[in-house]
Protein backbone atom coordinates (compact mmCIF):
# COMPACT_ATOMS: atom_id res chain seq x y z
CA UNK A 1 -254.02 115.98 122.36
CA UNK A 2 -254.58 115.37 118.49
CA UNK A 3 -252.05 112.73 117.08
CA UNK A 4 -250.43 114.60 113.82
CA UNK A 5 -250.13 110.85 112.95
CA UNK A 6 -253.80 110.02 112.61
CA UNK A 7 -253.93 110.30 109.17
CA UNK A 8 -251.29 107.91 108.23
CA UNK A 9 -253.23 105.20 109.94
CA UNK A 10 -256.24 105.30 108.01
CA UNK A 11 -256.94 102.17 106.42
CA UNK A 12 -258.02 103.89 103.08
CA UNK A 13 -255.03 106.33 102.22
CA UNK A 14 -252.99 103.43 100.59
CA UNK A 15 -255.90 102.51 98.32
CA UNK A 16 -256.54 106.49 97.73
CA UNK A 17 -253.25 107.09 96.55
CA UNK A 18 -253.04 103.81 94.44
CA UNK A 19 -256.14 105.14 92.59
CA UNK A 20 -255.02 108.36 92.10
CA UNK A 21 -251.77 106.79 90.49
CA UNK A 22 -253.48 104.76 88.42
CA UNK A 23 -256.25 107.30 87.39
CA UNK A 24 -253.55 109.89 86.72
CA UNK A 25 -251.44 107.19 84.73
CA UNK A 26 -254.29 105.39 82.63
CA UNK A 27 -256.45 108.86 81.84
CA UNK A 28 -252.93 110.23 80.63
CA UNK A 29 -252.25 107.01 78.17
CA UNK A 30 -256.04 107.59 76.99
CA UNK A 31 -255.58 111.18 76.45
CA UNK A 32 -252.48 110.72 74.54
CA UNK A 33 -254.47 108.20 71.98
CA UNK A 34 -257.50 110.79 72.10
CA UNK A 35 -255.27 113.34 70.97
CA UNK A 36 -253.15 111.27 68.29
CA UNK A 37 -256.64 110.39 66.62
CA UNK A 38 -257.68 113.98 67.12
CA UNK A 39 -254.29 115.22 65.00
CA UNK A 40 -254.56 112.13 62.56
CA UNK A 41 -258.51 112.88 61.98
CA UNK A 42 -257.75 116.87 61.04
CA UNK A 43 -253.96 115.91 58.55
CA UNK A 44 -256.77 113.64 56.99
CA UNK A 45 -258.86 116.97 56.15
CA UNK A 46 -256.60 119.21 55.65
CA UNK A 47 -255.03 117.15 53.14
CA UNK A 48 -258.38 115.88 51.43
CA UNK A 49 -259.27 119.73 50.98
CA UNK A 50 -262.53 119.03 53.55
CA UNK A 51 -261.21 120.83 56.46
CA UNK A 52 -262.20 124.06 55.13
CA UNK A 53 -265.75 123.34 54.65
CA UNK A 54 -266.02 122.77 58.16
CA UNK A 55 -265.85 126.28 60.00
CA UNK A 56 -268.57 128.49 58.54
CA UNK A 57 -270.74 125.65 56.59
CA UNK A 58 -272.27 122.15 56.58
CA UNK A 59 -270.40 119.37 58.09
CA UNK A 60 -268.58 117.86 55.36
CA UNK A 61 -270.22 113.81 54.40
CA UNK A 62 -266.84 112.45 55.34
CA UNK A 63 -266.14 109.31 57.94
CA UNK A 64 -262.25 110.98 58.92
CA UNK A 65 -264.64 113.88 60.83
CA UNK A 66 -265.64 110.79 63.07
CA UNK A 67 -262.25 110.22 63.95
CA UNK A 68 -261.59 114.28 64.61
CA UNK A 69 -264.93 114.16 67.07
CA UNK A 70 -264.11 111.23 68.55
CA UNK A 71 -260.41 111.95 69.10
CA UNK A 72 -261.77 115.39 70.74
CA UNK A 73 -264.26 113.69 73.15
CA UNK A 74 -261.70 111.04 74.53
CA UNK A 75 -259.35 113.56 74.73
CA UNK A 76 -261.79 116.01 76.65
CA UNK A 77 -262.65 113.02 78.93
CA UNK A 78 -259.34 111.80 79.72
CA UNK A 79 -257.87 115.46 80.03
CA UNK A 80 -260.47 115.87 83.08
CA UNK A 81 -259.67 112.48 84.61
CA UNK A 82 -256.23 113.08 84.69
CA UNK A 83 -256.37 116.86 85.95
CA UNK A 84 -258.85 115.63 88.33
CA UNK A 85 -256.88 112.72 90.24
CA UNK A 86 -253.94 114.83 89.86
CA UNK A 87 -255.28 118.65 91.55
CA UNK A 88 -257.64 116.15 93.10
CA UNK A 89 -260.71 118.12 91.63
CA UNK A 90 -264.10 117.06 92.68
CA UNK A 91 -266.04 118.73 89.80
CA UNK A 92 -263.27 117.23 86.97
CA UNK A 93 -263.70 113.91 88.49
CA UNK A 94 -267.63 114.42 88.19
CA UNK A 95 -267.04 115.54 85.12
CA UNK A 96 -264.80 112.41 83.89
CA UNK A 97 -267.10 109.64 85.70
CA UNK A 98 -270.08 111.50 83.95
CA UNK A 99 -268.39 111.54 80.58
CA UNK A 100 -267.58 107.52 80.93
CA UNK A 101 -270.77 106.76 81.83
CA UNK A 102 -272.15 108.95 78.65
CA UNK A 103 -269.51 106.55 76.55
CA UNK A 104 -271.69 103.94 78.04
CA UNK A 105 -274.74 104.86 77.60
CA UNK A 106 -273.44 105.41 73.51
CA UNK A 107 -272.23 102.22 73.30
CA UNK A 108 -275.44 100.25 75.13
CA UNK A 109 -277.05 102.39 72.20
CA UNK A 110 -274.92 101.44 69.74
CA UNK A 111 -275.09 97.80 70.71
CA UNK A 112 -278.71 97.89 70.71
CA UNK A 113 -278.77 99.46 67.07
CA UNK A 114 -276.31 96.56 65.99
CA UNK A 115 -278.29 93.89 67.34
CA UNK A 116 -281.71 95.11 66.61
CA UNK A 117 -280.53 95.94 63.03
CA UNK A 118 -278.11 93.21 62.21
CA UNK A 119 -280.43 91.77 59.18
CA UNK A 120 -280.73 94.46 57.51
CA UNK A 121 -277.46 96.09 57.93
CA UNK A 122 -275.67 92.45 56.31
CA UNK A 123 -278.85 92.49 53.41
CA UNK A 124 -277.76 96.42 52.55
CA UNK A 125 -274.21 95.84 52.92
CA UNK A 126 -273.83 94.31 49.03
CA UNK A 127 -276.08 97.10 47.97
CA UNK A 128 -273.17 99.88 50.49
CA UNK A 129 -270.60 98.19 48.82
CA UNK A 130 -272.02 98.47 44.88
CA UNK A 131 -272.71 101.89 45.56
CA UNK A 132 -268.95 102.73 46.85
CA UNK A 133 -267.48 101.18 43.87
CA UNK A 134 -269.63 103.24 41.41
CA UNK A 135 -267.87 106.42 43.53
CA UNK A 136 -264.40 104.97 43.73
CA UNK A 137 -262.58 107.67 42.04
CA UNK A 138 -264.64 110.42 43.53
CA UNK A 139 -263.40 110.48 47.02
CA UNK A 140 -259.35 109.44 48.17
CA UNK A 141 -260.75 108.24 51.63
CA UNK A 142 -263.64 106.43 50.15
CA UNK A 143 -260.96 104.49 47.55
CA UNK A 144 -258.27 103.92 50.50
CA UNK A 145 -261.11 101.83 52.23
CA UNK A 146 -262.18 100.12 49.61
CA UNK A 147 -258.58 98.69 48.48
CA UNK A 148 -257.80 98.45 52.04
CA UNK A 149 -261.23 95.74 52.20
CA UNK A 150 -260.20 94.09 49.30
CA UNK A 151 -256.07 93.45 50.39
CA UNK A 152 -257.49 92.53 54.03
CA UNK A 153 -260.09 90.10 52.60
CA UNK A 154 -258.74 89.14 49.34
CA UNK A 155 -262.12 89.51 47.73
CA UNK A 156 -263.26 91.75 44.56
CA UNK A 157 -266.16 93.62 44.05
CA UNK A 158 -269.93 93.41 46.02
CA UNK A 159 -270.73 89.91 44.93
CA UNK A 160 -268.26 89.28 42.50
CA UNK A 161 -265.09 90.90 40.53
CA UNK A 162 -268.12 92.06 37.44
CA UNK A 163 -269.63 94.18 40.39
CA UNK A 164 -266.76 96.62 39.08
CA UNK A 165 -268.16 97.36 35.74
CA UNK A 166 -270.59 99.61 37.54
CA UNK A 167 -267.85 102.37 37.81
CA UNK A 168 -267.51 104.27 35.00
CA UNK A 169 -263.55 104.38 34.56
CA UNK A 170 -263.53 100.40 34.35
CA UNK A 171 -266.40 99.78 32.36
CA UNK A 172 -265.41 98.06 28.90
CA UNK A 173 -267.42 101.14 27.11
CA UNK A 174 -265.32 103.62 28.92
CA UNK A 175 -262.62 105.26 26.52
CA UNK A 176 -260.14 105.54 28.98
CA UNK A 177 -256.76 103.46 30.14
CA UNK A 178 -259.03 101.79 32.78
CA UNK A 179 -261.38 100.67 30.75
CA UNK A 180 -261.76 96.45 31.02
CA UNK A 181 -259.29 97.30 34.15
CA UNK A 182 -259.42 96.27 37.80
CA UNK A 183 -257.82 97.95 40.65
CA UNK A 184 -254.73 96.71 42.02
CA UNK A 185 -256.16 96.05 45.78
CA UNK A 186 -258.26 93.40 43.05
CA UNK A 187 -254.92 91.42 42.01
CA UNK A 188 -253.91 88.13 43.86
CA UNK A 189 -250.34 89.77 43.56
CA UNK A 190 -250.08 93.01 43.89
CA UNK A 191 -246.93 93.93 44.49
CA UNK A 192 -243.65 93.88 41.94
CA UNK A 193 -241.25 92.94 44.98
CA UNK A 194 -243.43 92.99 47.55
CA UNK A 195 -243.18 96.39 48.37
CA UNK A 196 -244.46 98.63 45.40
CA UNK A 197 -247.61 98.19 44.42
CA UNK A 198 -247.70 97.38 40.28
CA UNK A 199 -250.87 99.46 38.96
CA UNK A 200 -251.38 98.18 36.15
CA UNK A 201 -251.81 94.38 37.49
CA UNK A 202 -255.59 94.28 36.74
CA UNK A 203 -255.25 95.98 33.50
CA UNK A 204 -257.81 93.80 30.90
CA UNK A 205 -258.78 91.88 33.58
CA UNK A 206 -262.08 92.01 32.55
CA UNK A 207 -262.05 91.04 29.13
CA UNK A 208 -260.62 87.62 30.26
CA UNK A 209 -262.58 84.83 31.13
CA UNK A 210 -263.04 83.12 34.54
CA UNK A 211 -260.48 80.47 34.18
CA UNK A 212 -257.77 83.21 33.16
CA UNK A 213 -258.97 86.33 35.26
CA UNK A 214 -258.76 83.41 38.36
CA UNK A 215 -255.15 83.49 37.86
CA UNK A 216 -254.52 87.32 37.72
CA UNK A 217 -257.79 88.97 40.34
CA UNK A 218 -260.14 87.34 43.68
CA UNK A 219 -263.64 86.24 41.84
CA UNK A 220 -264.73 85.92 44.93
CA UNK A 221 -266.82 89.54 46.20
CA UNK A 222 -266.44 91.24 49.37
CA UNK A 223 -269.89 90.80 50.75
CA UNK A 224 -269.34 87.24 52.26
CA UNK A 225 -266.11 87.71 53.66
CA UNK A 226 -267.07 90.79 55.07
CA UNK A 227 -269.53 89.16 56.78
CA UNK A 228 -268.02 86.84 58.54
CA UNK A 229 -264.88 89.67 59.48
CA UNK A 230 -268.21 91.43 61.10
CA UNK A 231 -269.40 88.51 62.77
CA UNK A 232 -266.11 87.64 64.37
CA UNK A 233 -265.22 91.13 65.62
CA UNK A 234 -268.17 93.30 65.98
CA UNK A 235 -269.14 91.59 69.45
CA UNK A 236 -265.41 91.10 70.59
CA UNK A 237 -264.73 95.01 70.37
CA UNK A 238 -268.03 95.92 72.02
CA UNK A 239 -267.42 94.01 74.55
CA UNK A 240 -263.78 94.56 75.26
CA UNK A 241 -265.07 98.24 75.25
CA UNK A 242 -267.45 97.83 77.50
CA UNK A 243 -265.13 96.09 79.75
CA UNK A 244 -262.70 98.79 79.64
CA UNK A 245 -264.64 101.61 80.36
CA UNK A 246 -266.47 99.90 83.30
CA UNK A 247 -263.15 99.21 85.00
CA UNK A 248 -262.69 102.80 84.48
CA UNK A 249 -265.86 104.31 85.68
CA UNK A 250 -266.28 102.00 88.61
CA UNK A 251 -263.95 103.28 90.92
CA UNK A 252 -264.13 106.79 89.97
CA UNK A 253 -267.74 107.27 90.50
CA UNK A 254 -267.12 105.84 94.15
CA UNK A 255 -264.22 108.52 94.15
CA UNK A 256 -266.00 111.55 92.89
CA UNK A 257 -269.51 110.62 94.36
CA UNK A 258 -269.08 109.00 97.98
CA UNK A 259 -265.90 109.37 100.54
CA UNK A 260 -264.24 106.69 99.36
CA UNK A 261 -260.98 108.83 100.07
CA UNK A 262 -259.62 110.39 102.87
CA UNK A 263 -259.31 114.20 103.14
CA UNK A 264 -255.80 115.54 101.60
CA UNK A 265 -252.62 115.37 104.04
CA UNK A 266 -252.89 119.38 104.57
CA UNK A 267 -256.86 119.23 105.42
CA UNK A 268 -256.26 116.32 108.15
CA UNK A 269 -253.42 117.82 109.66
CA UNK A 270 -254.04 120.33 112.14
CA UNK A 271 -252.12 123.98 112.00
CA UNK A 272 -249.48 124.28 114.81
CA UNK A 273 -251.54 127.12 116.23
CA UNK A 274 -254.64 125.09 116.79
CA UNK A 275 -252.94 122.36 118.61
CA UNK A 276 -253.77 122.72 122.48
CA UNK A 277 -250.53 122.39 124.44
């Protein structure tokens, strides 16, 4: 006579249904974030005008479509981890543990690039920087990163606060209101009352001399500071990546590719017609 029991005293249901919890619970948090970035990534091009030139053309050249793909692929990812510990899915979990171990692949990749490439990328990143202040006022998401470099770092400029007579607007030959101007992300106070940011801080800060422009704009340019902001946190987030996606693939690809699991309460349970009397 079967025991309608049995199943209750396997030694792996406990840990089944803890992992299902916690896959349900942590793919749900993920695909929350994926989708938050997805939503922030596409009010970023709708409001920049580039979200148009997306269906029906060229990809637009602009680093918020990063965010919109990425947003979309965590999201994707997640979506399929949680659907699959919750319906309890084979082919979403194969899906999921394959799409983690694709993230790892990318960032083993990426990682490689970084570390193969380091010297060069810190040599070109004066030269990346020069070439984003000649563009400042062409592009609102290419100006938000560049003030939000120079209030992080308190810095000004490539290799210097002069770097900024490469843009045309704050050149001293320029016949505008900017001319012999900084930005305000350039002043070492920016802000009126510490709220409102005062515009017209680095206004002539360029006609002054070192001594005087010390008091008023950072001499000091982004490129070494940047630097060492890389240094410190390039290899921390790779790593605390790679740690978090491991801790999420591990168990799932025992899940979705062995029998780490025992068969669902209504498989192991016999119908009352098939149990001999």
């Amino acid at each position: 006579r079967i025991n309608p029991h049995r199943c209750f005293s396997k030694p792996g249901v406990t840990g089944c249904l803890c992992l299902k919890c916690l896959t349900f619970l942590l793919n749900f948090l993920f695909s929350l974030l994926g989708l938050l970035a997805l939503a922030i990534g596409l009010w970023g091009l709708a409001v920049k005008g580039s979200l148009g030139s997306v269906w029906g053309a060229a990809l637009p050249k602009d680093p918020i479509l990063g965010l919109v793909l990425g947003g979309l692929a965590v999201s994707a990812v997640s979506l399929a981890g949680c659907l699959g510990a919750l319906c309890e899915s084979a082919f979403l979990l194969r899906c999921f543990s394959g799409g983690l171990v694709a993230f790892l692949l990318l960032e083993a990749v990426v990682g490689a690039l970084l570390v193969a490439l380091w010297g060069p990328l810190q040599d070109g990143l004066e030269h990346t920087l020069r070439a984003a202040i000649t563009h400042y006022q062409d592009d609102p998401g290419l100006r938000f990163l560049i003030d939000q470099i120079q209030l992080g770092l308190q810095c000004c400029g490539a290799s210097s606060y002069r770097d900024w007579t490469r843009n045309l607007y704050f050149n001293c030959s320029s016949p505008g209101v900017q001319a012999c101007s900084l930005p305000a992300s350039c002043c070492v106070h920016p802000g009126e009352d510490g709220v409102s940011v005062n515009d017209q801080c680095g206004s002539g800060a360029l006609r002054l001399d070192e001594d005087a422009a010390r008091r008023v704009v950072h001499l000091e340019g982004c490129g070494p500071p940047l630097r060492r902001w890389l240094r410190r946190n390039v290899r921390a987030a790779g790593a605390y990546a790679i740690v978090v996606v491991a801790s999420l693939c591990h168990p799932l690809i025992s899940r979705s590719f062995g029998d780490f699991c025992s068969p669902p309460l209504s498989r192991a349970l016999p119908a009352p017609w098939q149990t001999p009397l």
